[in-house]
N, C-alpha and C. Protein backbone atom coordinates (compact mmCIF):
# COMPACT_ATOMS: atom_id res chain seq x y z
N UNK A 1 6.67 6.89 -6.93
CA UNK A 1 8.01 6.76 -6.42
C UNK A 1 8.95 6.75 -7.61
N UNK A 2 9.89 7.64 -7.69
CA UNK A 2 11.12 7.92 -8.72
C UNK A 2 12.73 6.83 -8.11
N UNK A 3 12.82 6.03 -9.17
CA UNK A 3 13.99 5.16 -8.87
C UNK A 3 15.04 6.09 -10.06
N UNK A 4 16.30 6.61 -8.78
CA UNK A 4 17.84 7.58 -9.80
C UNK A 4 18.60 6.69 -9.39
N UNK A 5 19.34 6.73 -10.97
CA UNK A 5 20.96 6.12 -10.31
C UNK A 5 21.48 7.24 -9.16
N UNK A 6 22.50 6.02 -8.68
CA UNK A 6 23.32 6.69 -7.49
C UNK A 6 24.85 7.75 -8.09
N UNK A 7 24.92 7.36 -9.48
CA UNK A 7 26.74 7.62 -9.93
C UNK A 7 26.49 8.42 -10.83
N UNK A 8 27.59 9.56 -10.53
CA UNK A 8 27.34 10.19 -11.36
C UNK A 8 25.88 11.23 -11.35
N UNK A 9 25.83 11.88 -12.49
CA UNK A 9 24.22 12.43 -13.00
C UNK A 9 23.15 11.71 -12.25
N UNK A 10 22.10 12.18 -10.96
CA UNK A 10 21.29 11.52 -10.85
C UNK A 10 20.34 11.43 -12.28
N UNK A 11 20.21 10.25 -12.93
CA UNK A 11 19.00 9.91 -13.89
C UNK A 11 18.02 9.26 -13.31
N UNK A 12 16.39 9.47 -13.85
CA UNK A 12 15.77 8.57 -13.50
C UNK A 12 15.79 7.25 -14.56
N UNK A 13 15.32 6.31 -13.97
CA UNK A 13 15.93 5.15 -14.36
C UNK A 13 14.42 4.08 -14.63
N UNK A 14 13.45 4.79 -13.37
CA UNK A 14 12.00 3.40 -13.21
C UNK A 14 11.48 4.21 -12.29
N UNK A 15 9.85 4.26 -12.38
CA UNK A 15 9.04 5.11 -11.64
C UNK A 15 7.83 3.79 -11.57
N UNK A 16 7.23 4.23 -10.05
CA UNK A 16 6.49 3.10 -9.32
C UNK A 16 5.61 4.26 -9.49
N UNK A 17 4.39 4.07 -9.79
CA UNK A 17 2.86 5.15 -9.59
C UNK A 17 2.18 4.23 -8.96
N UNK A 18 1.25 4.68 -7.78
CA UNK A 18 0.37 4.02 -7.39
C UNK A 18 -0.70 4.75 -7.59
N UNK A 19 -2.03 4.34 -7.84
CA UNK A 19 -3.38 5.18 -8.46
C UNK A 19 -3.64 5.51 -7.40
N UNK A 20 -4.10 6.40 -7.12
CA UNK A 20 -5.51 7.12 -5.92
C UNK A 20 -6.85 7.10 -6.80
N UNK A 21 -7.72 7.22 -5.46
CA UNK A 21 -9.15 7.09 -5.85
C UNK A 21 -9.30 8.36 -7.07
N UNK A 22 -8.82 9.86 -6.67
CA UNK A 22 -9.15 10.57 -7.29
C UNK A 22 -8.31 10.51 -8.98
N UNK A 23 -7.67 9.74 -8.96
CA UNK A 23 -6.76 9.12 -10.35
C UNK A 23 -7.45 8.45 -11.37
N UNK A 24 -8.86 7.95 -10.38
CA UNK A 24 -10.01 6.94 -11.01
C UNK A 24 -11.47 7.94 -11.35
N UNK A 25 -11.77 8.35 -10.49
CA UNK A 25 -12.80 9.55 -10.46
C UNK A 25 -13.46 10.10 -11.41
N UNK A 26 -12.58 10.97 -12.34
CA UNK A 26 -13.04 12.26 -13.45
C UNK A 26 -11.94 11.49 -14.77
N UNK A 27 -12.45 11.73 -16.05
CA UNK A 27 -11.72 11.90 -17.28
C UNK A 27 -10.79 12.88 -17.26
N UNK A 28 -10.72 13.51 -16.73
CA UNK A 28 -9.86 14.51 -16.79
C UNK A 28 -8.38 13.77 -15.99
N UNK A 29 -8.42 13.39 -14.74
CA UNK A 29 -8.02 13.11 -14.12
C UNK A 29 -7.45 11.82 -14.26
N UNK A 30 -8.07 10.90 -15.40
CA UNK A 30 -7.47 9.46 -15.80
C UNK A 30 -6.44 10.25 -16.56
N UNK A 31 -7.00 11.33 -17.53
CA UNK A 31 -6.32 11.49 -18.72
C UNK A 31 -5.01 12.38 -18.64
N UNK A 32 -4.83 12.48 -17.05
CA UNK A 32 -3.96 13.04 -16.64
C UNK A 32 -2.46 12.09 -15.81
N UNK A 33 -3.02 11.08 -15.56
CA UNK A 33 -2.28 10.12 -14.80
C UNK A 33 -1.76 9.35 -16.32
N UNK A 34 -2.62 9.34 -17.57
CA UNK A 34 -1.69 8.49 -18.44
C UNK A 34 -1.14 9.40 -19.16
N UNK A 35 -0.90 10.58 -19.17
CA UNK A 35 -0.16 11.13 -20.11
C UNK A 35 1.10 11.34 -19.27
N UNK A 36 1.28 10.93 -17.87
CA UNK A 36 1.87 11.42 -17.23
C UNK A 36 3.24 10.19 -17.50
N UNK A 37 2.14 9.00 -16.92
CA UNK A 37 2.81 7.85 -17.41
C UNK A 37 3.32 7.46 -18.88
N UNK A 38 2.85 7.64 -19.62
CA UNK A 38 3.20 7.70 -21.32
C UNK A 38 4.45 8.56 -21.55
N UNK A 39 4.53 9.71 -20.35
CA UNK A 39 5.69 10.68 -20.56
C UNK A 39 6.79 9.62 -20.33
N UNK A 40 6.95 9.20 -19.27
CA UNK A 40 8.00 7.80 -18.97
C UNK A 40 8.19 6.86 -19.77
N UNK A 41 7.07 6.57 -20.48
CA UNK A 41 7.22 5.51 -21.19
C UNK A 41 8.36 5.44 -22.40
N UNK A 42 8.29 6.87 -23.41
CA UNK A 42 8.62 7.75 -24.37
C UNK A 42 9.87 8.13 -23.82
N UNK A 43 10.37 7.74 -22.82
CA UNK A 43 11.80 7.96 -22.36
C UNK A 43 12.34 6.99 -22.12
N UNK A 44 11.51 5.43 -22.33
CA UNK A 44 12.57 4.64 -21.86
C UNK A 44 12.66 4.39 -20.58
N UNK A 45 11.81 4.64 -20.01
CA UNK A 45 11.73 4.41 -18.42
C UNK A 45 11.24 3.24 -17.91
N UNK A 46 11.41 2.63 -17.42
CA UNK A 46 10.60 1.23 -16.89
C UNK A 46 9.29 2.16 -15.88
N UNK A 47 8.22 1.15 -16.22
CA UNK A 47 7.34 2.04 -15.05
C UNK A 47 6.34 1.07 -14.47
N UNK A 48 5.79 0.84 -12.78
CA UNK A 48 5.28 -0.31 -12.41
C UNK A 48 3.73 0.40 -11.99
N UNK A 49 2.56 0.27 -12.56
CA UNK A 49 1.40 0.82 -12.54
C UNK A 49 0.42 -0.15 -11.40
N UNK A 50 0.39 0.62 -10.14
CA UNK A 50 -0.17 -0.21 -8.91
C UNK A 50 -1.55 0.53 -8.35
N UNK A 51 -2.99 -0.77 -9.00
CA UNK A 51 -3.87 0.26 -8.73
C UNK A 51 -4.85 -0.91 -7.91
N UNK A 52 -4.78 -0.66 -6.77
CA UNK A 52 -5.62 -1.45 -5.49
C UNK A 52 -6.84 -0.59 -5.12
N UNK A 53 -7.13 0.46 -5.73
CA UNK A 53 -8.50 1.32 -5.79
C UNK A 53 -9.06 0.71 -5.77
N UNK A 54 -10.44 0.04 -4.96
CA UNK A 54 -11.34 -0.14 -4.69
C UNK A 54 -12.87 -0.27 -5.34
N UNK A 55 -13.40 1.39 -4.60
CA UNK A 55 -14.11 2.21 -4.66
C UNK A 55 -14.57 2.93 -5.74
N UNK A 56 -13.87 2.43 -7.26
CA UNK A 56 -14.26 3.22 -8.59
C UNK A 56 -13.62 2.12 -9.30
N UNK A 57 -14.17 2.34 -10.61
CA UNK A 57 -14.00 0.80 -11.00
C UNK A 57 -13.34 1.09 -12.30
N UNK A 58 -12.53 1.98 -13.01
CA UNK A 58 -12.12 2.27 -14.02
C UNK A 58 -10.95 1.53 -14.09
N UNK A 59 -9.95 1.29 -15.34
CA UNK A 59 -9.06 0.57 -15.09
C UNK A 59 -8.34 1.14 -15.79
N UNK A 60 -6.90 1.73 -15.26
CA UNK A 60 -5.99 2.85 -15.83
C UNK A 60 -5.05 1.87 -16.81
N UNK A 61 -4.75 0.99 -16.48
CA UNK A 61 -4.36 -0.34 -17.62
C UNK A 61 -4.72 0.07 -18.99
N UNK A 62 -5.67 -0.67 -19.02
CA UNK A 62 -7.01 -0.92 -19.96
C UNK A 62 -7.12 0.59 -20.85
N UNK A 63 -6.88 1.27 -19.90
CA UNK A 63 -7.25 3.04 -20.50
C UNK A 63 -5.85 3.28 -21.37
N UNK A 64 -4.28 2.74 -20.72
CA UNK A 64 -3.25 3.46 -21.13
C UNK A 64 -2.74 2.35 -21.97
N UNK A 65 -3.03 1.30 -22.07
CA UNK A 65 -2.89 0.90 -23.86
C UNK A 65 -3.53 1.42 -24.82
N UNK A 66 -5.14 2.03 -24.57
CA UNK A 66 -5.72 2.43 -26.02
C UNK A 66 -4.96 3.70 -26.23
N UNK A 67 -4.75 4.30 -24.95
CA UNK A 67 -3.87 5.68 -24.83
C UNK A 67 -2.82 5.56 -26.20
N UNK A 68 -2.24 4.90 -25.64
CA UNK A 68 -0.91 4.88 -26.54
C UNK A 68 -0.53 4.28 -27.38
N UNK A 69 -2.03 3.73 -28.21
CA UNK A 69 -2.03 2.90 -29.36
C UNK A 69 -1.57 1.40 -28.87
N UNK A 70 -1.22 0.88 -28.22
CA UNK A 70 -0.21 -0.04 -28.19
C UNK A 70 -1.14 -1.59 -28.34
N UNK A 71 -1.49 -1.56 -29.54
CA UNK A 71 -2.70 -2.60 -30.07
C UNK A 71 -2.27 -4.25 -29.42
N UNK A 72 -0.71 -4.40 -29.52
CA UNK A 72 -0.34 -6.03 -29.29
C UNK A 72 -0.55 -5.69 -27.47
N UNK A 73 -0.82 -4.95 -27.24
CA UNK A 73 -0.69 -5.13 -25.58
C UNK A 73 -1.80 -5.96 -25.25
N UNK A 74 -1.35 -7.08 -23.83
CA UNK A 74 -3.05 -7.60 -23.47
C UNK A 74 -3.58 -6.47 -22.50
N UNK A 75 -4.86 -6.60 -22.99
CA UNK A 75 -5.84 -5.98 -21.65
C UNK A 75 -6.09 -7.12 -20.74
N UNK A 76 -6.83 -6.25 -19.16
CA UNK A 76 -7.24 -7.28 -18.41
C UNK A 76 -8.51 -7.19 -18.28
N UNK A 77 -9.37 -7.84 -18.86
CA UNK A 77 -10.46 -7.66 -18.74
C UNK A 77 -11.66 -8.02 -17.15
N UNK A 78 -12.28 -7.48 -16.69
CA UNK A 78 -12.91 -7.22 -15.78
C UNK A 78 -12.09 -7.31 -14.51
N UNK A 79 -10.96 -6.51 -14.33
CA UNK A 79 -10.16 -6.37 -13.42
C UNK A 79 -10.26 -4.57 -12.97
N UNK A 80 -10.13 -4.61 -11.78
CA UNK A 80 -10.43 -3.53 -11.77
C UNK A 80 -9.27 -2.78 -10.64
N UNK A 81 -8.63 -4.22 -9.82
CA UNK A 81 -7.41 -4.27 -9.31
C UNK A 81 -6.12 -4.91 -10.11
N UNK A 82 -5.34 -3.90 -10.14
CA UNK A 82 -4.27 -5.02 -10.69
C UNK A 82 -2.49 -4.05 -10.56
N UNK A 83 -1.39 -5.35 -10.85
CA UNK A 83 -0.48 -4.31 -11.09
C UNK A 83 0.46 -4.51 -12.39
N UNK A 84 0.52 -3.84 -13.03
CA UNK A 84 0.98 -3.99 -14.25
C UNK A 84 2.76 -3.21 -14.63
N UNK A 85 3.64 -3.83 -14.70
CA UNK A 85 5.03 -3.40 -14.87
C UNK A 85 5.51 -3.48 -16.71
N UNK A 86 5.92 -2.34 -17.12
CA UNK A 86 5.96 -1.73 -18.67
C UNK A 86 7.56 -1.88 -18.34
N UNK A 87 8.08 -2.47 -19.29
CA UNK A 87 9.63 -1.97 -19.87
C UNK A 87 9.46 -1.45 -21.41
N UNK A 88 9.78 -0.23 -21.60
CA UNK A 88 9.36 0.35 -23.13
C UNK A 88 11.30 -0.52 -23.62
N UNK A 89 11.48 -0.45 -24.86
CA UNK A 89 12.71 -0.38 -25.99
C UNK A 89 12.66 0.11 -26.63
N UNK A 90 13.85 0.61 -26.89
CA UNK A 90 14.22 1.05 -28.66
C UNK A 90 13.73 2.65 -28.59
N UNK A 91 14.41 2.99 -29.63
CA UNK A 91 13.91 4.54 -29.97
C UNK A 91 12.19 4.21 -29.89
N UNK A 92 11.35 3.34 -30.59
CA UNK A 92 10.37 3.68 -30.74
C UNK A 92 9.51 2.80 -29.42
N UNK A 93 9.83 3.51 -27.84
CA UNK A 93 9.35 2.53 -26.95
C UNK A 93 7.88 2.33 -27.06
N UNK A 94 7.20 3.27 -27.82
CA UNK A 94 5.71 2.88 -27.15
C UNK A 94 5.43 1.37 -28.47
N UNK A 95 5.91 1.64 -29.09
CA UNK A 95 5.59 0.11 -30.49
C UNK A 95 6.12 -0.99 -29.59
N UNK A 96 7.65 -1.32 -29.49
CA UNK A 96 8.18 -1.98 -28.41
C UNK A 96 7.97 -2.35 -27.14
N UNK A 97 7.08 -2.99 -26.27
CA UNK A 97 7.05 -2.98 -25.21
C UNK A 97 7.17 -4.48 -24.19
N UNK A 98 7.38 -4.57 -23.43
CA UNK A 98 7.29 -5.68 -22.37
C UNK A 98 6.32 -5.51 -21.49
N UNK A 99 5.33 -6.67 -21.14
CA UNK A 99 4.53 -6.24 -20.16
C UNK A 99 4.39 -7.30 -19.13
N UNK A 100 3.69 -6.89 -18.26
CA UNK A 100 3.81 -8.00 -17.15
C UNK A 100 2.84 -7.65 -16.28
N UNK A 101 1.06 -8.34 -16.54
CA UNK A 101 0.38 -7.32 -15.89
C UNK A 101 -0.41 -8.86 -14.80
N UNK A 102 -0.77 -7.92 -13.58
CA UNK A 102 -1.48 -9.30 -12.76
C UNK A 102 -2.59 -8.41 -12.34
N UNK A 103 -3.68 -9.42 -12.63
CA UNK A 103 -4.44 -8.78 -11.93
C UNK A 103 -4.88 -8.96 -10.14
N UNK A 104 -5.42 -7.99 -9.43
CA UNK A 104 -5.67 -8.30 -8.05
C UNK A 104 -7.06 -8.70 -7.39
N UNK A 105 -7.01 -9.87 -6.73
CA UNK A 105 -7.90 -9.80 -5.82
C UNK A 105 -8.00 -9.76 -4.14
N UNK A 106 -9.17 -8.81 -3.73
CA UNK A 106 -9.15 -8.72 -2.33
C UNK A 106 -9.07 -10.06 -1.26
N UNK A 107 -7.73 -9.67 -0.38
CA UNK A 107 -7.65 -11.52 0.12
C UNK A 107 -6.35 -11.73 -0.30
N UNK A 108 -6.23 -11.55 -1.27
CA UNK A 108 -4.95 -12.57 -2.29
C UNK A 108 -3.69 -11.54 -1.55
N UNK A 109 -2.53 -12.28 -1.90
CA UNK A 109 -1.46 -11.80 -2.13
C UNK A 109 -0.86 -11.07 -3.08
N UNK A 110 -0.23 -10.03 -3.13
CA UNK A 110 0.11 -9.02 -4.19
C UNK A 110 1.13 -9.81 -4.81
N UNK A 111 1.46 -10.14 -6.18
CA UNK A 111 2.34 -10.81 -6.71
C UNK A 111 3.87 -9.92 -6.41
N UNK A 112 5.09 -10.62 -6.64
CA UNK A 112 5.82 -9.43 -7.15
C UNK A 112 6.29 -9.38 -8.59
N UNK A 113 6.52 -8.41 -8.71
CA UNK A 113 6.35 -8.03 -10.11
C UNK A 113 8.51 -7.57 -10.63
N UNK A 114 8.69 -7.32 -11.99
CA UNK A 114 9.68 -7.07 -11.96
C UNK A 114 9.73 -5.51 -12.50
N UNK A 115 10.82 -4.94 -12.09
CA UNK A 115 10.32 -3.42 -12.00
C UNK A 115 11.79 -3.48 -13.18
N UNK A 116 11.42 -2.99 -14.27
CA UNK A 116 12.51 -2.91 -15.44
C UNK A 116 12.64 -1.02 -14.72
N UNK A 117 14.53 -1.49 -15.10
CA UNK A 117 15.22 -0.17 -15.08
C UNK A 117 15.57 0.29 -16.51
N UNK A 118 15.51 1.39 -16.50
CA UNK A 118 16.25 2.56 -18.14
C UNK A 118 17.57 1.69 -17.87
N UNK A 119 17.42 1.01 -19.79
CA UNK A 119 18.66 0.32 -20.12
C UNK A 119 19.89 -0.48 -18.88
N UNK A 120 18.74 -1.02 -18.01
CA UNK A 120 19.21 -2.11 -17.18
C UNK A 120 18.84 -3.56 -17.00
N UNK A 121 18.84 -4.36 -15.91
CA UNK A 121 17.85 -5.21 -15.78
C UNK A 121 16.75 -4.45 -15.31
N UNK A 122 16.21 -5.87 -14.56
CA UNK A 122 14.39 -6.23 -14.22
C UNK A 122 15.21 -6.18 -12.74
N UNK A 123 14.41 -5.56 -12.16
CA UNK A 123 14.86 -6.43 -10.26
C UNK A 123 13.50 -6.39 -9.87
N UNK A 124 13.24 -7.77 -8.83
CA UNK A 124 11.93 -8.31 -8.48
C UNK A 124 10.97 -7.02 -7.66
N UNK A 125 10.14 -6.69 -7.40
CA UNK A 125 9.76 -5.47 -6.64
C UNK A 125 8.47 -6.46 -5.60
N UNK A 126 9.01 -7.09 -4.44
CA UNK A 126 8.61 -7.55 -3.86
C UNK A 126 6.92 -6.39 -3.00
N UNK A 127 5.84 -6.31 -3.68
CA UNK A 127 5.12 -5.43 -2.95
C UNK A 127 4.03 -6.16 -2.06
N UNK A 128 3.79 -7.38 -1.85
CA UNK A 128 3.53 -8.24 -0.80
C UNK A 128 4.28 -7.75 0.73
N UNK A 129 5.34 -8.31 1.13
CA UNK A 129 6.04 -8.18 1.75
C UNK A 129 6.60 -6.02 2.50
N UNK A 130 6.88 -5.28 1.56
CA UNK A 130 6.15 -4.36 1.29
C UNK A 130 4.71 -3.92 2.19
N UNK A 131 4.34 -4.18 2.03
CA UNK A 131 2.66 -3.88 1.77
C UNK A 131 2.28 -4.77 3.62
N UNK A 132 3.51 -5.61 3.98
CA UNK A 132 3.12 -6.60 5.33
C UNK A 132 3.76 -5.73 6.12
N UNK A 133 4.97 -5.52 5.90
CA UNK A 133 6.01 -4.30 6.55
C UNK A 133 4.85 -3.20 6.92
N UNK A 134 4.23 -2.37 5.74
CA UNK A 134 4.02 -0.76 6.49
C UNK A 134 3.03 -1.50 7.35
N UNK A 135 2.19 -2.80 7.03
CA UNK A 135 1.37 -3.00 8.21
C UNK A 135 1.24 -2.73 9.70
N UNK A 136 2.38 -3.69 9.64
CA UNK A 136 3.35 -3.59 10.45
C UNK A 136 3.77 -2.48 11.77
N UNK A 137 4.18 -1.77 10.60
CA UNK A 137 5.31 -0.83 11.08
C UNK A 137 3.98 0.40 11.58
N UNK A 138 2.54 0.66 11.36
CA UNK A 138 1.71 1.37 11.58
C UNK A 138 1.32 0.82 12.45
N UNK A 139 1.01 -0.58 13.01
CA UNK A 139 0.53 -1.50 14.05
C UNK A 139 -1.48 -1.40 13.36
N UNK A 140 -1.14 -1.85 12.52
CA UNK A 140 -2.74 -1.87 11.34
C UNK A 140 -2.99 -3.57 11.65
């Protein structure tokens, strides 16, 4: 999901990725979802990485810090659900970063997380509530 300002120039501003199974699957296919994400990053983009995959146990986290060097980042170790929200800074965003990562368990409640905008605030990204709604709204 692509978050644009409304004024003016649509810019993007903060991008929500949620993993699919096939995102987890093949090397090829990890190594395709973090370069994708790293592209955002390298712009200054806030970006909220939501991976409730199941069924494959890789952890795109874990993968897109070594990705991008980013040595002070924490990993989550034996998580295999989780959601993790990046605010990059500065010309040099990938050195610079903010993180905010939770991990998930089946059962639990999805935390909310804060979804950093390009050179804005943080606004809360309620995906609990979210996540009760499409329930909901599918009759699931």
């Amino acid at each position: 999901m692509r978050i644009q300002t409304l004024k003016g120039t649509r810019r993007l501003v903060a991008v929500i990725e949620f993993v699919s199974p096939s995102n987890k699957e093949r090397e090829d296919s990890r190594q395709k979802i973090l370069r994708k994400c790293a592209g955002y990053i390298q712009l200054g983009i806030g970006l909220v990485l939501v991976d409730t995959v199941t069924n494959r146990h890789a952890n795109l986290h874990n993968e897109f810090v070594r990705f991008l060097g980013a040595g002070r980042v924490p990993t989550m170790p034996n998580a295999h659900t989780y959601v993790a929200s990046w605010r990059p800074h500065g010309f040099d965003a990938v050195e610079s970063l903010d993180l905010w990562p939770y991990p998930l368990a089946v059962g639990q409640p999805i935390p909310s997380v804060p979804l950093p905008l390009k050179n804005g605030p943080e606004v809360m990204l309620d995906l609990e509530t979210t996540y009760m709604q499409a329930l909901e709204d599918q009759n699931l």
